[in-house]
PDB file of N, CA and C in Angstrom:
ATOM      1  N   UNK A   1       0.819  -1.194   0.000  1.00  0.00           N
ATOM      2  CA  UNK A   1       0.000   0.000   0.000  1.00  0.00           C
ATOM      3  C   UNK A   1       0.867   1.263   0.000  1.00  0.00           C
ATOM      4  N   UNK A   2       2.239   1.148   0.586  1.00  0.00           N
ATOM      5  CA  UNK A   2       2.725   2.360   0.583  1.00  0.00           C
ATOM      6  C   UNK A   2       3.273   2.919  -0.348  1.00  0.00           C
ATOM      7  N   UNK A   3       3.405   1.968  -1.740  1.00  0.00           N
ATOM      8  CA  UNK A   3       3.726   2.705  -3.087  1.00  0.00           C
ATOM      9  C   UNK A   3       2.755   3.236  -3.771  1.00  0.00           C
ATOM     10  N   UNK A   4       1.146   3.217  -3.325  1.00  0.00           N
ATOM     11  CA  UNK A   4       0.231   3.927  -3.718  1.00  0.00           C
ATOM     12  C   UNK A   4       0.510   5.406  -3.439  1.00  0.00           C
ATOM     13  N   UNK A   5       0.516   5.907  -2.245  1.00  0.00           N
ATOM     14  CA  UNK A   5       0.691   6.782  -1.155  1.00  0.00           C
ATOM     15  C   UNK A   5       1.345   8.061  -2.169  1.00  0.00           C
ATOM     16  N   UNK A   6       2.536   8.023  -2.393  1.00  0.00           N
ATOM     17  CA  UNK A   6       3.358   9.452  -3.737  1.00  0.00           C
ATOM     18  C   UNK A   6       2.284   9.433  -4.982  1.00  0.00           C
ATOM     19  N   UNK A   7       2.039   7.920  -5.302  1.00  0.00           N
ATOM     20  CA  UNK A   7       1.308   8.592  -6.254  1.00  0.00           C
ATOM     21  C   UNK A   7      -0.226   9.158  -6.607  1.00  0.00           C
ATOM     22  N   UNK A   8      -1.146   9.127  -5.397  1.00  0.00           N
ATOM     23  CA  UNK A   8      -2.077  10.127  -4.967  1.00  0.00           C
ATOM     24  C   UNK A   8      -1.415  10.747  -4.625  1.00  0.00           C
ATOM     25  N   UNK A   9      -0.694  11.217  -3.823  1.00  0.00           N
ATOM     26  CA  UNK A   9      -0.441  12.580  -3.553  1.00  0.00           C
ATOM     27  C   UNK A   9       0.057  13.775  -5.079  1.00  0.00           C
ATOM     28  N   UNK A  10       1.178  13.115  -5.266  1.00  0.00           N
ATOM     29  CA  UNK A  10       1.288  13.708  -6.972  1.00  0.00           C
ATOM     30  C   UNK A  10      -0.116  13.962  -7.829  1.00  0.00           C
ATOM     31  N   UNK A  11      -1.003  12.866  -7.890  1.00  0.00           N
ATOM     32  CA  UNK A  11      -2.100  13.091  -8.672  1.00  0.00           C
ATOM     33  C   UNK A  11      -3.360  14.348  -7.671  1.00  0.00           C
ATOM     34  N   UNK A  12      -2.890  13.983  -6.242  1.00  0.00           N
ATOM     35  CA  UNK A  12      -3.806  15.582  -5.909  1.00  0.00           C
ATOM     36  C   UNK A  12      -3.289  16.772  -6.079  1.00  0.00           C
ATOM     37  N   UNK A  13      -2.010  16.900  -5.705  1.00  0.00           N
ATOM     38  CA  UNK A  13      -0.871  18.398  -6.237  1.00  0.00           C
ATOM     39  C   UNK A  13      -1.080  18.797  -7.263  1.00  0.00           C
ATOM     40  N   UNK A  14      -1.181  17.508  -8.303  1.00  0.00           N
ATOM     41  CA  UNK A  14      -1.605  18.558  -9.567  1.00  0.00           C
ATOM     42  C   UNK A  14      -3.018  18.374  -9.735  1.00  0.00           C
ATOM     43  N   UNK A  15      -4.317  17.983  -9.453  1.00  0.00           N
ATOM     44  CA  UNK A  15      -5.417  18.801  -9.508  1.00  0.00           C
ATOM     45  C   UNK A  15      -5.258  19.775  -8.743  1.00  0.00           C
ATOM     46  N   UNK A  16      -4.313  20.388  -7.378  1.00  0.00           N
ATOM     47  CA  UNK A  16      -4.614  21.296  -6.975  1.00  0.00           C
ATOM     48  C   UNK A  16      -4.205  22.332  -7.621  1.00  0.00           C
ATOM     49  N   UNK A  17      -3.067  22.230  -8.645  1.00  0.00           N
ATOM     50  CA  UNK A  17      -2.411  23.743  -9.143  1.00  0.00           C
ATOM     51  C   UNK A  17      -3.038  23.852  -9.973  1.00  0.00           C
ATOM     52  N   UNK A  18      -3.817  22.616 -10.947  1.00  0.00           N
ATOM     53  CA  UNK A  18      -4.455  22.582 -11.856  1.00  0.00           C
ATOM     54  C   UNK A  18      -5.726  23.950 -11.512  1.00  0.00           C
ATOM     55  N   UNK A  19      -6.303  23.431 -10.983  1.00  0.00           N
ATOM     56  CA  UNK A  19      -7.864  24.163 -10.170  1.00  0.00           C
ATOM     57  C   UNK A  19      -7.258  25.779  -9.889  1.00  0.00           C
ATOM     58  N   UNK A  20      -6.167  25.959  -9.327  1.00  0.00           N
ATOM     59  CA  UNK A  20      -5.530  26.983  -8.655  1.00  0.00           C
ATOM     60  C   UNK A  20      -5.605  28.242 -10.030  1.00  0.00           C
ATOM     61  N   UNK A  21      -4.906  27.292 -11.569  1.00  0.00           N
ATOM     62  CA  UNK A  21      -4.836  28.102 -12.638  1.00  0.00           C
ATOM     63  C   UNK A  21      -6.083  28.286 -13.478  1.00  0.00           C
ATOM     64  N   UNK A  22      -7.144  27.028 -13.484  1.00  0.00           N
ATOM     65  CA  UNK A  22      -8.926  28.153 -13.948  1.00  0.00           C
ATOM     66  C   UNK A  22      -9.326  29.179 -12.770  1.00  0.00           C
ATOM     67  N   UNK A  23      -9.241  28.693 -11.748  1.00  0.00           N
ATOM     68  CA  UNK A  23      -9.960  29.585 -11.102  1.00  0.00           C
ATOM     69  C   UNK A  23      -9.127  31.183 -11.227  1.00  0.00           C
ATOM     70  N   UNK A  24      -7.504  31.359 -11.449  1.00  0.00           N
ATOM     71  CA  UNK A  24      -7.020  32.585 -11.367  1.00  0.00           C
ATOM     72  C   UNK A  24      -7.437  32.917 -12.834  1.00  0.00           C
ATOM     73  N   UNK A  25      -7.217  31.876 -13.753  1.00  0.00           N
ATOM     74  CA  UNK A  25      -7.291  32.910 -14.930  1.00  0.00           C
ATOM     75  C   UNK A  25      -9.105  33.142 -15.569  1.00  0.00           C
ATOM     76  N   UNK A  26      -9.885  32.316 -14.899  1.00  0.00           N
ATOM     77  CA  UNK A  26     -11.380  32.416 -15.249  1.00  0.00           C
ATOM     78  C   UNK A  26     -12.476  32.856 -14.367  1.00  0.00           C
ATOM     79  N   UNK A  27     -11.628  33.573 -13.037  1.00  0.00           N
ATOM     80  CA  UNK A  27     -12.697  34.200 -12.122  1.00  0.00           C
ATOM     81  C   UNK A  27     -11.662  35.198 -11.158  1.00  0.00           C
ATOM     82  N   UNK A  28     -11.290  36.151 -11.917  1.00  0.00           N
ATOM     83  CA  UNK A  28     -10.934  37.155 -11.926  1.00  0.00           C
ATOM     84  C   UNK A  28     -11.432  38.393 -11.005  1.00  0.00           C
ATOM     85  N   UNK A  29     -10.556  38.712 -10.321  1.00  0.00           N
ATOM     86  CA  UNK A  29     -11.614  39.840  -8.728  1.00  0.00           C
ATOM     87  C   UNK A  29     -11.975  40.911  -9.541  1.00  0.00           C
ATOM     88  N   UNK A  30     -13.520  41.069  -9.123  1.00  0.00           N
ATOM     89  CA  UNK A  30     -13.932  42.162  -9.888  1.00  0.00           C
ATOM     90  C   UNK A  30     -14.286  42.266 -11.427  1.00  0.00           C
ATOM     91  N   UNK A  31     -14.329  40.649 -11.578  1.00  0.00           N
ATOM     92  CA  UNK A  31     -14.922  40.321 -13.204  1.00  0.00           C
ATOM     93  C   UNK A  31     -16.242  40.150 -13.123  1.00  0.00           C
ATOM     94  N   UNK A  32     -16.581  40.155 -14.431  1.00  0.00           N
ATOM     95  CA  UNK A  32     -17.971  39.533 -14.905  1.00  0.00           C
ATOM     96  C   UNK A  32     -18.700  38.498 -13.373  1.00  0.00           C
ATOM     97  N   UNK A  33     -17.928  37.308 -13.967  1.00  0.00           N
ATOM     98  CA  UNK A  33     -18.250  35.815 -12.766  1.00  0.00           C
ATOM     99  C   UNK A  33     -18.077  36.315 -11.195  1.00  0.00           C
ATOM    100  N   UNK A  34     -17.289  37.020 -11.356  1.00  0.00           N
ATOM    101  CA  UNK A  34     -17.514  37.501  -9.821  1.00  0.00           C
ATOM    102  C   UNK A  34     -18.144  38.278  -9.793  1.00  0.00           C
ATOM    103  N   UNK A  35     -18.349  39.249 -10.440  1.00  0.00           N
ATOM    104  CA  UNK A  35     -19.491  40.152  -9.273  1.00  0.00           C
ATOM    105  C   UNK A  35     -21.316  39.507  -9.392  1.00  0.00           C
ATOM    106  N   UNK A  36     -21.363  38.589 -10.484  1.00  0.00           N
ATOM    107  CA  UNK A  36     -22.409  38.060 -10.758  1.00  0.00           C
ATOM    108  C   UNK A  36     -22.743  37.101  -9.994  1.00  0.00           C
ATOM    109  N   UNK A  37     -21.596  36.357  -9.122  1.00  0.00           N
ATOM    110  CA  UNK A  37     -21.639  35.992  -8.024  1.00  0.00           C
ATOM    111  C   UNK A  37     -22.251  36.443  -6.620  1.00  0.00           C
ATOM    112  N   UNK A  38     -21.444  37.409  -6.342  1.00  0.00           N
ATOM    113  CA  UNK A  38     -21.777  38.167  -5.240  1.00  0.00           C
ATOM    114  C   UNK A  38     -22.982  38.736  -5.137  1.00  0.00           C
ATOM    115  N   UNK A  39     -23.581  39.564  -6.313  1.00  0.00           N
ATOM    116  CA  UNK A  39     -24.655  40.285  -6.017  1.00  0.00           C
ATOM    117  C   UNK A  39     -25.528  39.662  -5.449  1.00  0.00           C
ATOM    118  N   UNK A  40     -26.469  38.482  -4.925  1.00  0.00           N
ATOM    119  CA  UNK A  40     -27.414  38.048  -4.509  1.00  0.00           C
ATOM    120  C   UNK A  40     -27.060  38.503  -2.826  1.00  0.00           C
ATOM    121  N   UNK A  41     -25.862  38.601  -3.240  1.00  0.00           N
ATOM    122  CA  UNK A  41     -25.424  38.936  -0.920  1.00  0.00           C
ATOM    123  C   UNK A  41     -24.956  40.328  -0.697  1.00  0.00           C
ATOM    124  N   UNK A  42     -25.249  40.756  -1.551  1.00  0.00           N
ATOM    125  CA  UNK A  42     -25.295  42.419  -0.987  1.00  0.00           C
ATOM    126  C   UNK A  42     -26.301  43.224  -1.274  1.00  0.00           C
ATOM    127  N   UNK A  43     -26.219  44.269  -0.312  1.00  0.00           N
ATOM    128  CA  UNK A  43     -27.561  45.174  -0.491  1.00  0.00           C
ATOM    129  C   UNK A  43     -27.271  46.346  -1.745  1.00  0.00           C
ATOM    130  N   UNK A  44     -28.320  46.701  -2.083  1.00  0.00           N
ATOM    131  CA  UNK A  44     -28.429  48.092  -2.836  1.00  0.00           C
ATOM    132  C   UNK A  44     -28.231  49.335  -2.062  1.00  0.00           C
TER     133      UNK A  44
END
């Protein structure tokens, strides 16, 4: 079992940087997706 062990971990590291680079380059502070987000939780 313990030669499983690196290689989940390798395969979660890179979904995590993976995820890390849509979310920076496709939800952008103060874009479209975000503020279309937010508006339901703030007031007028």
């Amino acid at each position: 079992m313990l030669p499983e062990r690196p290689q989940f971990l390798l395969i979660q590291t890179l979904l995590l940087i993976f995820s890390v680079l849509i979310l920076w380059i496709f939800f952008e502070i103060g874009g479209t997706i975000d503020l279309q987000l937010i508006y339901p939780f703030i007031d007028d």
